[in-house]
C-alpha atoms as a PDB file:
ATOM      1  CA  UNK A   1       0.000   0.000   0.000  1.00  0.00           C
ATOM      2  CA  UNK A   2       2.468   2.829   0.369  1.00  0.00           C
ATOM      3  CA  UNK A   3       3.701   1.700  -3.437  1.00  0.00           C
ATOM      4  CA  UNK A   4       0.183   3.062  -4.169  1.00  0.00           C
ATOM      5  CA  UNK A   5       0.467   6.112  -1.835  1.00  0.00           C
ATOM      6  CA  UNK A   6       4.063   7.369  -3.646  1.00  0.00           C
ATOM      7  CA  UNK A   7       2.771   6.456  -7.352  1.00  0.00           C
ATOM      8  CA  UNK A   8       0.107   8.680  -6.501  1.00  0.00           C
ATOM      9  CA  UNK A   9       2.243  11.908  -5.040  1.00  0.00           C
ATOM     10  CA  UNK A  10       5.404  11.931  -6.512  1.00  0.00           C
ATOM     11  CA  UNK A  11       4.050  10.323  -9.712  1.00  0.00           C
ATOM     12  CA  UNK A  12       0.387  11.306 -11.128  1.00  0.00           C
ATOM     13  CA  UNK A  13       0.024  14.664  -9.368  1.00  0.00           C
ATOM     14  CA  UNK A  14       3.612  15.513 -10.671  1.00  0.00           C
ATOM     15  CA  UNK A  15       3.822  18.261 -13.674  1.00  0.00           C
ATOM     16  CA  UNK A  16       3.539  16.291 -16.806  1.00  0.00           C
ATOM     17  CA  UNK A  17       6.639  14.588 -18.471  1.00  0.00           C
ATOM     18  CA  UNK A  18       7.407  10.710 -18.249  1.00  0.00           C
ATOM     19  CA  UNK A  19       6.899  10.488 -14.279  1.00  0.00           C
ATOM     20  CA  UNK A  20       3.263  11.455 -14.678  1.00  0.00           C
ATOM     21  CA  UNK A  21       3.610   9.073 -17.637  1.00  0.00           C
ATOM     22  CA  UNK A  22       4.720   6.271 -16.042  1.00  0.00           C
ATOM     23  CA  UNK A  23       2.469   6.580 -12.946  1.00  0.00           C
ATOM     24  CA  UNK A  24      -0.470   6.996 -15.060  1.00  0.00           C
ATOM     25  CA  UNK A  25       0.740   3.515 -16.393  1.00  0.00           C
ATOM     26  CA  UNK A  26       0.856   2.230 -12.976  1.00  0.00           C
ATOM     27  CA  UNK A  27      -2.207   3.143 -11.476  1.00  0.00           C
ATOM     28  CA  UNK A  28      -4.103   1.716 -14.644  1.00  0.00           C
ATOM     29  CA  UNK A  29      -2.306  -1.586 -13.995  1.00  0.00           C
ATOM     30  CA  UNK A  30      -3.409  -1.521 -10.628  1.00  0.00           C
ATOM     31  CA  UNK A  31      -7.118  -1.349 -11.718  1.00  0.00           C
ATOM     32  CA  UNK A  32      -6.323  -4.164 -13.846  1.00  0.00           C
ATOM     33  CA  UNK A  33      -4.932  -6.380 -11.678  1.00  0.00           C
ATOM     34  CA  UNK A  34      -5.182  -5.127  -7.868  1.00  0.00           C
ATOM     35  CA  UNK A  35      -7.750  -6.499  -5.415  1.00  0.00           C
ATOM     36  CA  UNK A  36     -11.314  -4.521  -4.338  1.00  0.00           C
ATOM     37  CA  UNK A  37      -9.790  -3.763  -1.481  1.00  0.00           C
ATOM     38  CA  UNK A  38      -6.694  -2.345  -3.633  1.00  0.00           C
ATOM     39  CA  UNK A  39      -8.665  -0.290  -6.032  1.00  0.00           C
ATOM     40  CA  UNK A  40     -11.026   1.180  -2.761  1.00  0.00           C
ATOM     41  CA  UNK A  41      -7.605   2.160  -1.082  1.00  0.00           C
ATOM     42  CA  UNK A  42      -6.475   3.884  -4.272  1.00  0.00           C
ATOM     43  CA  UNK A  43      -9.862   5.661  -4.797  1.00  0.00           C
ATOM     44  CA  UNK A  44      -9.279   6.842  -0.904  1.00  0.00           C
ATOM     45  CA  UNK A  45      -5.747   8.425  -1.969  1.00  0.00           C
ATOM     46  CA  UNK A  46      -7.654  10.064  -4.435  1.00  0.00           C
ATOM     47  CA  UNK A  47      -6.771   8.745  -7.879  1.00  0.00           C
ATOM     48  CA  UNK A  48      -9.665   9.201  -9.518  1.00  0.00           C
ATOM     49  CA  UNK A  49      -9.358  13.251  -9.530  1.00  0.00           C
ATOM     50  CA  UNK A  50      -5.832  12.618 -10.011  1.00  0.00           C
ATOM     51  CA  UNK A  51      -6.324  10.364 -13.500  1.00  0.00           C
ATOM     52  CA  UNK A  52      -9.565  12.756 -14.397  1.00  0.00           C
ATOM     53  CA  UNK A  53      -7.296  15.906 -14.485  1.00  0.00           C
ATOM     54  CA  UNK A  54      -5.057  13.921 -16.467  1.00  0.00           C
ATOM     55  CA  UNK A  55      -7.827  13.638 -19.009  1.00  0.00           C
ATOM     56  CA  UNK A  56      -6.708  16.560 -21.318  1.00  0.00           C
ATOM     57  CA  UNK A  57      -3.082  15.505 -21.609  1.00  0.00           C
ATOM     58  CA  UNK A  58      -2.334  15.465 -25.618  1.00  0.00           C
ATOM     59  CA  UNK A  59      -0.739  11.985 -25.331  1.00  0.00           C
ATOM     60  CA  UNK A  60      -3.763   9.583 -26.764  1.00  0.00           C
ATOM     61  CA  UNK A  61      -1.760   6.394 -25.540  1.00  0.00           C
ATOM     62  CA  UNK A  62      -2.143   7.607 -21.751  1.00  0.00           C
ATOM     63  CA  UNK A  63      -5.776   9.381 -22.587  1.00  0.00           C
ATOM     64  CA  UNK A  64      -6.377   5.709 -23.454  1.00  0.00           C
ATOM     65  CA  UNK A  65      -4.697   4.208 -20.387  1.00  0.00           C
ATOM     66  CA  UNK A  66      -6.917   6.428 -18.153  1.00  0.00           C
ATOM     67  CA  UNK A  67     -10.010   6.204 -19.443  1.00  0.00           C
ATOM     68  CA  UNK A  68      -8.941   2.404 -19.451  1.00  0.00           C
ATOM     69  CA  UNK A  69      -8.066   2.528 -15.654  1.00  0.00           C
ATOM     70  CA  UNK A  70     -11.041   4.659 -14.470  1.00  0.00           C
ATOM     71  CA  UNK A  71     -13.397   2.204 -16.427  1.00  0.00           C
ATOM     72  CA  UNK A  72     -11.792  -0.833 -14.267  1.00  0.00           C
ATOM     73  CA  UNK A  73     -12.659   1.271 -11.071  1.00  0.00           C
ATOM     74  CA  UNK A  74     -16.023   1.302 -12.061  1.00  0.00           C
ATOM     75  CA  UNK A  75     -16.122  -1.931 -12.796  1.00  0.00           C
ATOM     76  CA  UNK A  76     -14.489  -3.156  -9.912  1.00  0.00           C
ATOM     77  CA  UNK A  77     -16.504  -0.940  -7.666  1.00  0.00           C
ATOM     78  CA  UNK A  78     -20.043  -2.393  -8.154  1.00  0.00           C
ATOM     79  CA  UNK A  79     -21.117  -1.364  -4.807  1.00  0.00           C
ATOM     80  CA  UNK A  80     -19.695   1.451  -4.763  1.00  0.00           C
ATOM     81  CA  UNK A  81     -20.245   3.645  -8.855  1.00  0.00           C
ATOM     82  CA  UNK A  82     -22.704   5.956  -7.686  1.00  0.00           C
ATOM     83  CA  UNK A  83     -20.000   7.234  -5.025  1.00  0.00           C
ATOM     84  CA  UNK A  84     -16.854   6.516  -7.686  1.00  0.00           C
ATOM     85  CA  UNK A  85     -19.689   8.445 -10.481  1.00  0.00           C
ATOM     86  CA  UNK A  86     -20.191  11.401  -7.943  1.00  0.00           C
ATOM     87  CA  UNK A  87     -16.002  11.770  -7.389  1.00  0.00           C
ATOM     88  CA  UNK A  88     -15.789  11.832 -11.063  1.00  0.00           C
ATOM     89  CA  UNK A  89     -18.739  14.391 -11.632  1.00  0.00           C
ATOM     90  CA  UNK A  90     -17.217  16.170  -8.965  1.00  0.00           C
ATOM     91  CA  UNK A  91     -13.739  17.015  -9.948  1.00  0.00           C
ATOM     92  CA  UNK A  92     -14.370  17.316 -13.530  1.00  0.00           C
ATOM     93  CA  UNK A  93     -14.059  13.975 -15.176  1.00  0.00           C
ATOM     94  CA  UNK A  94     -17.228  13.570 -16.373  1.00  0.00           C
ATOM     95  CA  UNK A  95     -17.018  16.655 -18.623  1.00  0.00           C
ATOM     96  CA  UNK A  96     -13.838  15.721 -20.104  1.00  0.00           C
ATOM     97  CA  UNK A  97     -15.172  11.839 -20.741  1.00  0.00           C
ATOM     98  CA  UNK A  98     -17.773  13.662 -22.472  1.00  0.00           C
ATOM     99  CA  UNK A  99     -15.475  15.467 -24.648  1.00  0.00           C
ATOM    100  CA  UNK A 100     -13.118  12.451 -25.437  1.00  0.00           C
ATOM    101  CA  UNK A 101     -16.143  11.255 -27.377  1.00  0.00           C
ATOM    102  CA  UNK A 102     -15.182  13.654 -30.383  1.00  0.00           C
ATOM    103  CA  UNK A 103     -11.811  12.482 -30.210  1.00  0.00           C
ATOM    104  CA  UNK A 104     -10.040  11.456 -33.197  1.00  0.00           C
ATOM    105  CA  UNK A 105      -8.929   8.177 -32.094  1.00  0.00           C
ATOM    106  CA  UNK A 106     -11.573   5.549 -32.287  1.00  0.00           C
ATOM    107  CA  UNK A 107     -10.807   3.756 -29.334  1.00  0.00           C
ATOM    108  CA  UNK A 108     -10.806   7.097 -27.207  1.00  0.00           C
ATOM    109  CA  UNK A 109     -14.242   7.278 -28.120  1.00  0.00           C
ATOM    110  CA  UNK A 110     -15.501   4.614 -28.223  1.00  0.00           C
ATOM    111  CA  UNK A 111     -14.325   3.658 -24.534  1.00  0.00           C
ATOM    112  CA  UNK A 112     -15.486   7.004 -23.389  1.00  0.00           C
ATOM    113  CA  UNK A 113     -18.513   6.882 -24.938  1.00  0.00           C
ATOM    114  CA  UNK A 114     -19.274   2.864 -23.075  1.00  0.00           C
ATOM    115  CA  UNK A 115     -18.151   5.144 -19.971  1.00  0.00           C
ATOM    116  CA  UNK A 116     -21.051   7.541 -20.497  1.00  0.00           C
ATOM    117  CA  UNK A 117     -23.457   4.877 -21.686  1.00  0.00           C
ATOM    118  CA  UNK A 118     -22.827   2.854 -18.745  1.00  0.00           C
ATOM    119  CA  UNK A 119     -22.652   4.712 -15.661  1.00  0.00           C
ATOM    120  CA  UNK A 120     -23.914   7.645 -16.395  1.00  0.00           C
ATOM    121  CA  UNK A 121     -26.886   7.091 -18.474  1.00  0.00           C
ATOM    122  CA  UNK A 122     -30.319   6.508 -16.785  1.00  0.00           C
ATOM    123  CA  UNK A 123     -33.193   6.357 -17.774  1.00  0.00           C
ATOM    124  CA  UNK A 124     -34.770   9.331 -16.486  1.00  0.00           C
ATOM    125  CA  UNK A 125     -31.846  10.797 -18.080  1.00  0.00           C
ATOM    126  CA  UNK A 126     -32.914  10.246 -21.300  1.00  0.00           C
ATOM    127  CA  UNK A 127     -36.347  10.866 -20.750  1.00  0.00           C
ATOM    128  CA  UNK A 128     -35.417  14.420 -19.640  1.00  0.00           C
ATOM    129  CA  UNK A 129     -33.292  14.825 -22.967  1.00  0.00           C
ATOM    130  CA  UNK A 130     -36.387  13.418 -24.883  1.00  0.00           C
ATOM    131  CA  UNK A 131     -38.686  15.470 -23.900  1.00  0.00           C
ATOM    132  CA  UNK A 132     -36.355  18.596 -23.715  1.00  0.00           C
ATOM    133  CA  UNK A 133     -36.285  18.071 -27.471  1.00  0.00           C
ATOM    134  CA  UNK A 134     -40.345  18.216 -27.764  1.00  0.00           C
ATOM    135  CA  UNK A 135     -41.957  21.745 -27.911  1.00  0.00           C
ATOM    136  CA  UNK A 136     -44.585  21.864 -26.029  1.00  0.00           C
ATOM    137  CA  UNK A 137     -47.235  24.366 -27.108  1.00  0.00           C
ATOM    138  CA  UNK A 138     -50.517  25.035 -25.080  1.00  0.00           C
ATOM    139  CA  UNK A 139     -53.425  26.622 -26.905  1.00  0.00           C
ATOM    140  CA  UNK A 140     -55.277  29.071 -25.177  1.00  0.00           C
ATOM    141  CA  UNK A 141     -59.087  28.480 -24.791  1.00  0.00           C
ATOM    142  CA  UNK A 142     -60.500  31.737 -24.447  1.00  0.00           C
ATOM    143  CA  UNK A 143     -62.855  32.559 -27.107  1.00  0.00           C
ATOM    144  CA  UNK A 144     -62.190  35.732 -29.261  1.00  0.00           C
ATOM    145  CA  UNK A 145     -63.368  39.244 -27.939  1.00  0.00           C
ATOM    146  CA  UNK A 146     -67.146  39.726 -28.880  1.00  0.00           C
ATOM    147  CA  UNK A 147     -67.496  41.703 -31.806  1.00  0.00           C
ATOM    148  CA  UNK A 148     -63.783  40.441 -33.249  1.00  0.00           C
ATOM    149  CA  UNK A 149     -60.471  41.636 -33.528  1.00  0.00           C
ATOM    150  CA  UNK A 150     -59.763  45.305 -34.802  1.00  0.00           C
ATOM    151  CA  UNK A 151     -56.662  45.553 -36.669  1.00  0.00           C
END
């Protein structure tokens, strides 16, 4: 466990280069292949706002890595995605997920895009988006003024 504790400080929250690089490599492989217990001690540390802010880096191969890593956390974490969906939501990662669905590369997208679909798509969701869509006039009933309109 304190492995995961200096990946995550002197690694992922360091200015980006190849430490940040290689941490963000890391941490994904720890989603990968660490324990529940593992991945709920590195969402304590707080890697998710750590990996989200990492989100925007230019690099597709760690976008990809990310993305890759914060979908095994939710994965992982079936008890627990509404709290792992709030901690993303809250620090930003949701709106950058969102925008890695117009990314170039097709895997960026496509993975962000199962993100979206699968955690943070409900149905009243959609049916808010549906109906935001419809235009909803309402016809008034009154009958026209007696003896007509003067124009």
């Amino acid at each position: 466990y304190v492995l995961f504790d200096s990946v995550l400080s002197s690694g992922i929250n360091a200015e980006y280069g190849n430490t940040q690089k290689e941490a963000a490599w890391s941490v994904s492989n720890m989603t990968a292949n660490g324990t529940p217990e593992q991945i709920s001690y590195l969402i304590r540390l707080g890697a998710v706002p750590a990996m989200c802010k990492l989100l925007s880096v230019r690099d597709p191969q760690i976008v990809q890595v990310l993305l890759d890593g914060i979908n095994n956390m939710l994965e992982m974490c079936k008890q627990d995605t509404d709290h792992l969906c709030t901690i993303i939501e809250d620090c930003g990662g949701l709106d950058k997920i969102e925008d890695l669905q117009k990314h170039q590369n097709k895997q960026i997208y496509k993975l962000a895009f199962d993100i979206i679909d699968k955690y943070f798509s409900t149905e009243e969701c959609i049916e808010n988006e549906e109906n935001a869509e419809q235009f909803n006039f309402q016809v008034n009933s009154t009958v026209a003024p007696e003896g007509g309109f003067n124009f």
